[in-house]
Protein backbone atom coordinates (compact mmCIF):
# COMPACT_ATOMS: atom_id res chain seq x y z
CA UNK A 1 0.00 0.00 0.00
CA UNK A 2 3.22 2.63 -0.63
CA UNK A 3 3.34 5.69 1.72
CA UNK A 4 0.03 6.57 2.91
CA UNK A 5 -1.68 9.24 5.36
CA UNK A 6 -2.66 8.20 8.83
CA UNK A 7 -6.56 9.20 7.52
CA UNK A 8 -5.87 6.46 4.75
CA UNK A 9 -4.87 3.89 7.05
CA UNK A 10 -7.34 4.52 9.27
CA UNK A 11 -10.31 4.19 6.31
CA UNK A 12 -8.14 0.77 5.18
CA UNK A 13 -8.31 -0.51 8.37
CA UNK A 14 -11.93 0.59 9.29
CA UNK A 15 -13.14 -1.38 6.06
CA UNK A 16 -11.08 -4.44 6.88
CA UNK A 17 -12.80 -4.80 10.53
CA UNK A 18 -15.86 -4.08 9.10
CA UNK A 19 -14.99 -7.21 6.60
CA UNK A 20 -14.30 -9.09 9.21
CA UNK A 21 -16.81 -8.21 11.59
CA UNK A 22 -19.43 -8.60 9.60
CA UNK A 23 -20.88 -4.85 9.74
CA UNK A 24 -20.27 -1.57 9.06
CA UNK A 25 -17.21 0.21 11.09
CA UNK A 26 -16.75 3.91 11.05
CA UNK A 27 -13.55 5.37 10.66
CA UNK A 28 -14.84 8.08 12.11
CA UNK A 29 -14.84 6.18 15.58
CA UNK A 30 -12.49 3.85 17.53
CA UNK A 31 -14.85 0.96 17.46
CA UNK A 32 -13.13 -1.51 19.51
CA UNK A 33 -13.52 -5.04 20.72
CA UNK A 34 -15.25 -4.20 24.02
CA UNK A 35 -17.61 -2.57 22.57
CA UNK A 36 -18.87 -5.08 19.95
CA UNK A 37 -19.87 -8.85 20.52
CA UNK A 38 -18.92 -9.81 17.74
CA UNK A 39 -15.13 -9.42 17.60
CA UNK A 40 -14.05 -11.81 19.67
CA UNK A 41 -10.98 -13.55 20.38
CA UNK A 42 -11.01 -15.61 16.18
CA UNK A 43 -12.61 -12.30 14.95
CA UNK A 44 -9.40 -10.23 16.58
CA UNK A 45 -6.92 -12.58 15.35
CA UNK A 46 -8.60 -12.39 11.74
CA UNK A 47 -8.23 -8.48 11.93
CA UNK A 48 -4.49 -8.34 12.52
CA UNK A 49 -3.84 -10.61 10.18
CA UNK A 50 -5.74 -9.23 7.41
CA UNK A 51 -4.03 -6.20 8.65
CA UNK A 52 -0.52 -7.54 8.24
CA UNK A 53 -1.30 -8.75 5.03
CA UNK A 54 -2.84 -5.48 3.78
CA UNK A 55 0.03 -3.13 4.84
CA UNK A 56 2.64 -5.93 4.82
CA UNK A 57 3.75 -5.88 8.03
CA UNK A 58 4.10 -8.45 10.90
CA UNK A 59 3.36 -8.01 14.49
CA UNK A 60 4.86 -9.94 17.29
CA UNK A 61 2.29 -11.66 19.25
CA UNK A 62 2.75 -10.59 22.52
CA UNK A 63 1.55 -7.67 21.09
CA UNK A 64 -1.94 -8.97 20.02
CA UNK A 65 -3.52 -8.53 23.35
CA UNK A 66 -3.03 -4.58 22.92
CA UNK A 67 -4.66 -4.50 19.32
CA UNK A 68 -7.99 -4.09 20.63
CA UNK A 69 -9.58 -1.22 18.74
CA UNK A 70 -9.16 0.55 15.85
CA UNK A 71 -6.71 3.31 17.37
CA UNK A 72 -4.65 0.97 18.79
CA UNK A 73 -4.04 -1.35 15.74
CA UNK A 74 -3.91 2.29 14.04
CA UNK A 75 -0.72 3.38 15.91
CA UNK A 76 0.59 0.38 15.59
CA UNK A 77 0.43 0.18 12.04
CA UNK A 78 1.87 3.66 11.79
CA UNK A 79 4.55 3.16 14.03
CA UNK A 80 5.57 0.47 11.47
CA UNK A 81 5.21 2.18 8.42
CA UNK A 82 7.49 5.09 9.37
């Protein structure tokens, strides 16, 4: 996905937990796993990976417990990217 804003990452990754999930996610807000019963624990893992694969990236998997909402996975990615 070459060099992109944090505004474009955050719409890429929005529309790949809303794959996931099922149902529309708004990039808008930091929807987030505590907040919706339907991303749980296989639902999470799905996210980072399609994630990873997306913005070809890898996280370690200690840190998959902190990848709980949007904004997190957000700064993560970022962090990566730069």
């Amino acid at each position: 996905m070459g060099r992109a804003s944090r505004d474009e990452v955050r719409a890429e990754i929005a529309r790949i937990v809303s794959s996931v999930l099922g149902h529309p996610v708004s990039a808008a807000q930091d929807a987030a796993a505590s907040d919706d019963p339907v991303w749980d624990s296989l639902r999470q893992v799905e996210v980072i990976y399609s994630v990873e694969d997306t913005f070809d990236l890898r996280f370690d998997e200690s840190d998959f417990p902190k990848l709980v909402s949007l904004e997190m996975i957000l700064d993560a990615v970022m962090q990566r990217l730069t």
